[in-house]
C-alpha atoms as a PDB file:
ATOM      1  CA  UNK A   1      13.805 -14.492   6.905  1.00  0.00           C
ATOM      2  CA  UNK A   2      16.233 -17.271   5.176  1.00  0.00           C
ATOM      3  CA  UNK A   3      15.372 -17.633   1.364  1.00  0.00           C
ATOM      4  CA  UNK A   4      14.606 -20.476  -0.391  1.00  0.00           C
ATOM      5  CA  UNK A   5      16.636 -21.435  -3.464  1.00  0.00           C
ATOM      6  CA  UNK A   6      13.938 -24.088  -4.664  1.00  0.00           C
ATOM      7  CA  UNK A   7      10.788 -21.947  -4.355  1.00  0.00           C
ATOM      8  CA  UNK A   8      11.086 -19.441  -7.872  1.00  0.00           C
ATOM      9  CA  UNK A   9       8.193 -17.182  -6.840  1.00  0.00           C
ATOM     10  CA  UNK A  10      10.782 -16.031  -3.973  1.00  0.00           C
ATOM     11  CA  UNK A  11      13.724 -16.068  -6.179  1.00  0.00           C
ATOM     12  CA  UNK A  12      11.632 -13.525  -9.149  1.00  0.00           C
ATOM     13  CA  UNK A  13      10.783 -11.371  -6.244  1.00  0.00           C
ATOM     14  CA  UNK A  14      14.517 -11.180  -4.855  1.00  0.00           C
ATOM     15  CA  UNK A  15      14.972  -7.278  -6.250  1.00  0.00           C
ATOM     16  CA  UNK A  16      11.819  -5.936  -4.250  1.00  0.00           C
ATOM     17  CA  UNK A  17      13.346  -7.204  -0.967  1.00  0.00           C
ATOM     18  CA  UNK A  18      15.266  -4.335   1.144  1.00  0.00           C
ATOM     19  CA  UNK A  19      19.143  -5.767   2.349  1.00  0.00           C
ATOM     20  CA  UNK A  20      19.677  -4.829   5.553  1.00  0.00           C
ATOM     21  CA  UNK A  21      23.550  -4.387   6.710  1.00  0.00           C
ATOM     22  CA  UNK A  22      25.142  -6.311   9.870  1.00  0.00           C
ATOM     23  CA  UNK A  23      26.432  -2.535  10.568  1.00  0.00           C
ATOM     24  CA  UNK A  24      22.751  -1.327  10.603  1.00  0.00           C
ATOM     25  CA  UNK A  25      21.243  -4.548  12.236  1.00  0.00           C
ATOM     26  CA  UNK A  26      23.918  -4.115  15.597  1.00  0.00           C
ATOM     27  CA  UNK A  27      23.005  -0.296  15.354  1.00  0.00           C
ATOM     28  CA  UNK A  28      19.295  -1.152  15.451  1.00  0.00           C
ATOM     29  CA  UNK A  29      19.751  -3.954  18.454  1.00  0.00           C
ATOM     30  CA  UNK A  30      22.247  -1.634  20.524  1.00  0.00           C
ATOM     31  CA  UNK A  31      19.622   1.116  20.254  1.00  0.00           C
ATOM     32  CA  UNK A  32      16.871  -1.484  21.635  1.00  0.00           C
ATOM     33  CA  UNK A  33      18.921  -2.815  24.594  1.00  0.00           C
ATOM     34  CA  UNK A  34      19.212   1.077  25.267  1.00  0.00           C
ATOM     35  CA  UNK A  35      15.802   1.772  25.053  1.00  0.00           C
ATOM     36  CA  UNK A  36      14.769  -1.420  27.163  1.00  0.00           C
ATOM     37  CA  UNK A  37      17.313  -0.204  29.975  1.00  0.00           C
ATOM     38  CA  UNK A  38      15.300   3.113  30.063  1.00  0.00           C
ATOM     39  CA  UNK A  39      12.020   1.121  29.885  1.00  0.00           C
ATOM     40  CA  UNK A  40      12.985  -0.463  32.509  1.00  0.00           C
ATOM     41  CA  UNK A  41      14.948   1.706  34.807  1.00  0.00           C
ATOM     42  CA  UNK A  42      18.063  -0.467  34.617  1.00  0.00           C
ATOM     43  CA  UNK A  43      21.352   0.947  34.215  1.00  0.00           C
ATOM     44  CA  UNK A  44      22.725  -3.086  33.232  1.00  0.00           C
ATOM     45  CA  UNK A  45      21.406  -6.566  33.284  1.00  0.00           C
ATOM     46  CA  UNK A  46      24.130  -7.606  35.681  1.00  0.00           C
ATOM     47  CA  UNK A  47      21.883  -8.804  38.666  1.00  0.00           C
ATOM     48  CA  UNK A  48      19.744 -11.026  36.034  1.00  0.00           C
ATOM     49  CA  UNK A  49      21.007 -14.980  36.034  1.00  0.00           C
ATOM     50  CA  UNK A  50      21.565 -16.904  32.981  1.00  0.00           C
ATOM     51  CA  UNK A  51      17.715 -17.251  32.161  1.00  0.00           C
ATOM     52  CA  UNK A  52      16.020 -14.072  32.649  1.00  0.00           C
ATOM     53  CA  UNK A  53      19.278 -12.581  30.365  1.00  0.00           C
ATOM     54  CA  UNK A  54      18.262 -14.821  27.716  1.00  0.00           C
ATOM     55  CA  UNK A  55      14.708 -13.590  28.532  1.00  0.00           C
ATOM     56  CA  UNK A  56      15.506 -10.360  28.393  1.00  0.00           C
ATOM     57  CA  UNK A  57      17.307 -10.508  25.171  1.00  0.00           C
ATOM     58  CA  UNK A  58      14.442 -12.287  23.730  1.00  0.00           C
ATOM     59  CA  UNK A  59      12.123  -8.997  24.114  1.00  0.00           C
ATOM     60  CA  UNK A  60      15.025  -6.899  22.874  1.00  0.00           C
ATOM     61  CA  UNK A  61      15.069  -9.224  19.964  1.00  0.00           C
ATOM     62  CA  UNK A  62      11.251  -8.381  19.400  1.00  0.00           C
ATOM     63  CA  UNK A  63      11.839  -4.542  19.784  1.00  0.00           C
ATOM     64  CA  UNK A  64      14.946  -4.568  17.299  1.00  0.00           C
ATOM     65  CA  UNK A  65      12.530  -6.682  14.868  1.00  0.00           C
ATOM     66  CA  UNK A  66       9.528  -4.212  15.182  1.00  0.00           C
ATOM     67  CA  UNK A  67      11.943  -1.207  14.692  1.00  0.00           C
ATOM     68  CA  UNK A  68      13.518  -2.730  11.321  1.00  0.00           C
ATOM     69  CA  UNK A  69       9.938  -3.899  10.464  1.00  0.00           C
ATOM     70  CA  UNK A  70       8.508   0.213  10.636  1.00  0.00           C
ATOM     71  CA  UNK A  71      11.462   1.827   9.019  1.00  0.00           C
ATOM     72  CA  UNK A  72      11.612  -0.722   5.905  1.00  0.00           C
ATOM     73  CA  UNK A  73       8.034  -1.472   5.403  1.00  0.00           C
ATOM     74  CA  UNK A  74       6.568   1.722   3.829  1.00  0.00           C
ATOM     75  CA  UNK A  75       3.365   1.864   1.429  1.00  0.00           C
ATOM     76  CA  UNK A  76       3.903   2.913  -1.547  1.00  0.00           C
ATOM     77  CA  UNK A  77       1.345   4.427  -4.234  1.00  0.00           C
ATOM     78  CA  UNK A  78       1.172   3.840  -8.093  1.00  0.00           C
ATOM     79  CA  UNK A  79       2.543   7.458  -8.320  1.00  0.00           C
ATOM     80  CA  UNK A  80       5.384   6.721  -6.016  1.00  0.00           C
ATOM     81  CA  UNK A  81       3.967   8.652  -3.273  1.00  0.00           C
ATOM     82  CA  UNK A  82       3.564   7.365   0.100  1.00  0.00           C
ATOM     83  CA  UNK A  83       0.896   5.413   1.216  1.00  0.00           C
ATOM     84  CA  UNK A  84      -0.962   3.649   4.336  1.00  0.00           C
ATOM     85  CA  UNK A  85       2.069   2.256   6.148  1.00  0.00           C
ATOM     86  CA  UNK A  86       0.897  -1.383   7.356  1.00  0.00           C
ATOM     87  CA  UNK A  87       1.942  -1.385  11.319  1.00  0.00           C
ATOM     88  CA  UNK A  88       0.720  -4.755  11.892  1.00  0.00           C
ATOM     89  CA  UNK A  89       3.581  -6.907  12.025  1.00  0.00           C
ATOM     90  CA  UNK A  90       5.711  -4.372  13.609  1.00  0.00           C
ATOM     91  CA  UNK A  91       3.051  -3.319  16.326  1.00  0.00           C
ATOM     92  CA  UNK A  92       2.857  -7.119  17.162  1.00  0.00           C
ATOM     93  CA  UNK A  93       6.569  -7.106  18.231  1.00  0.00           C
ATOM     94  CA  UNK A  94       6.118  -4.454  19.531  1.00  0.00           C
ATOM     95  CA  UNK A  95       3.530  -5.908  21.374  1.00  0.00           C
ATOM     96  CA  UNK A  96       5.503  -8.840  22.320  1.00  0.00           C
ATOM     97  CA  UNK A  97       8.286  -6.965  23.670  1.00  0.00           C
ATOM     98  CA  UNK A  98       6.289  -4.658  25.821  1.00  0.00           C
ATOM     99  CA  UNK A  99       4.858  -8.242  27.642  1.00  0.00           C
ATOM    100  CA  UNK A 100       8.445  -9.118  28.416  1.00  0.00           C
ATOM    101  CA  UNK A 101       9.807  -6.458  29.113  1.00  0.00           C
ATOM    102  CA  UNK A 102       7.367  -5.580  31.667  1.00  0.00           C
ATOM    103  CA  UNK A 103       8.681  -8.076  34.211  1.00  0.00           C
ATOM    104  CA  UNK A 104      11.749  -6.975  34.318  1.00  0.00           C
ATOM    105  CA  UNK A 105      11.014  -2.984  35.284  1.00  0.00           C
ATOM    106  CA  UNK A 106      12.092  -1.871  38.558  1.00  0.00           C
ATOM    107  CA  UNK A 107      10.511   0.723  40.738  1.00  0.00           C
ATOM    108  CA  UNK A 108      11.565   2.280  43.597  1.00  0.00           C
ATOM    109  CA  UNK A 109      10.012   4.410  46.331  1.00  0.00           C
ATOM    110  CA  UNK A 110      10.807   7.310  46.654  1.00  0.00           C
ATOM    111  CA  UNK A 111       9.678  10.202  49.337  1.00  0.00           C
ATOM    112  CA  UNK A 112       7.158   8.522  51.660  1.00  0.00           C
ATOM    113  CA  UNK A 113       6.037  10.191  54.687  1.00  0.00           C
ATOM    114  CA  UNK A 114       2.829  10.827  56.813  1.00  0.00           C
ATOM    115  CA  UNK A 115       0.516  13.294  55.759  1.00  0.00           C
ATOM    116  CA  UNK A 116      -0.671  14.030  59.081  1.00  0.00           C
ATOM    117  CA  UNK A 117       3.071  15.499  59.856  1.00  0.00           C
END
């Protein structure tokens, strides 16, 4: 999210937002095009053409989002204790990266043979 300077409600609430690194933001994205290889049973994207790459950075976009989203966005009590952790805006990344993701799985057959062998 990009701030804006004009708007002071945003600007008095500047402390209470968590700063998240470049460092941790390439950790979080490299871990997310990792786990969409495995989710898809890829090894690399280097069969994909221009479009589908973008595509398929789009939903690792969404998963690197969703994972940033759960680790930063924690309830917390009057007593600084934990509370009920709010999943909604994560789990719709999530969501969103699961539905393009899934087009780009690939399956293979494995073992087939007659029964009545």
């Amino acid at each position: 999210m990009f701030l804006d300077y004009e708007d002071h409600e945003t600007l008095e609430n500047i402390r209470n937002n968590k700063k998240v690194s470049i460092g941790e933001l390439k950790q979080f994205y490299d871990n997310a095009f990792s786990e969409a290889l495995d989710d898809t049973n890829r090894h690399d994207i280097d069969d994909l053409d221009k479009i589908l790459v973008e595509r398929f950075t789009k939903g690792v976009i969404k998963l690197t989002a969703s994972n940033i989203w759960l680790k930063y966005n924690t309830a917390v009590t009057v007593n600084n204790e934990e509370g009920i952790i709010d999943y909604g805006q994560g789990g719709k990344l999530y969501k969103k990266y699961k539905n393009i993701i899934s087009n780009f799985i690939r399956s293979e057959l494995i073992g087939l043979h007659s029964l009545g062998d």
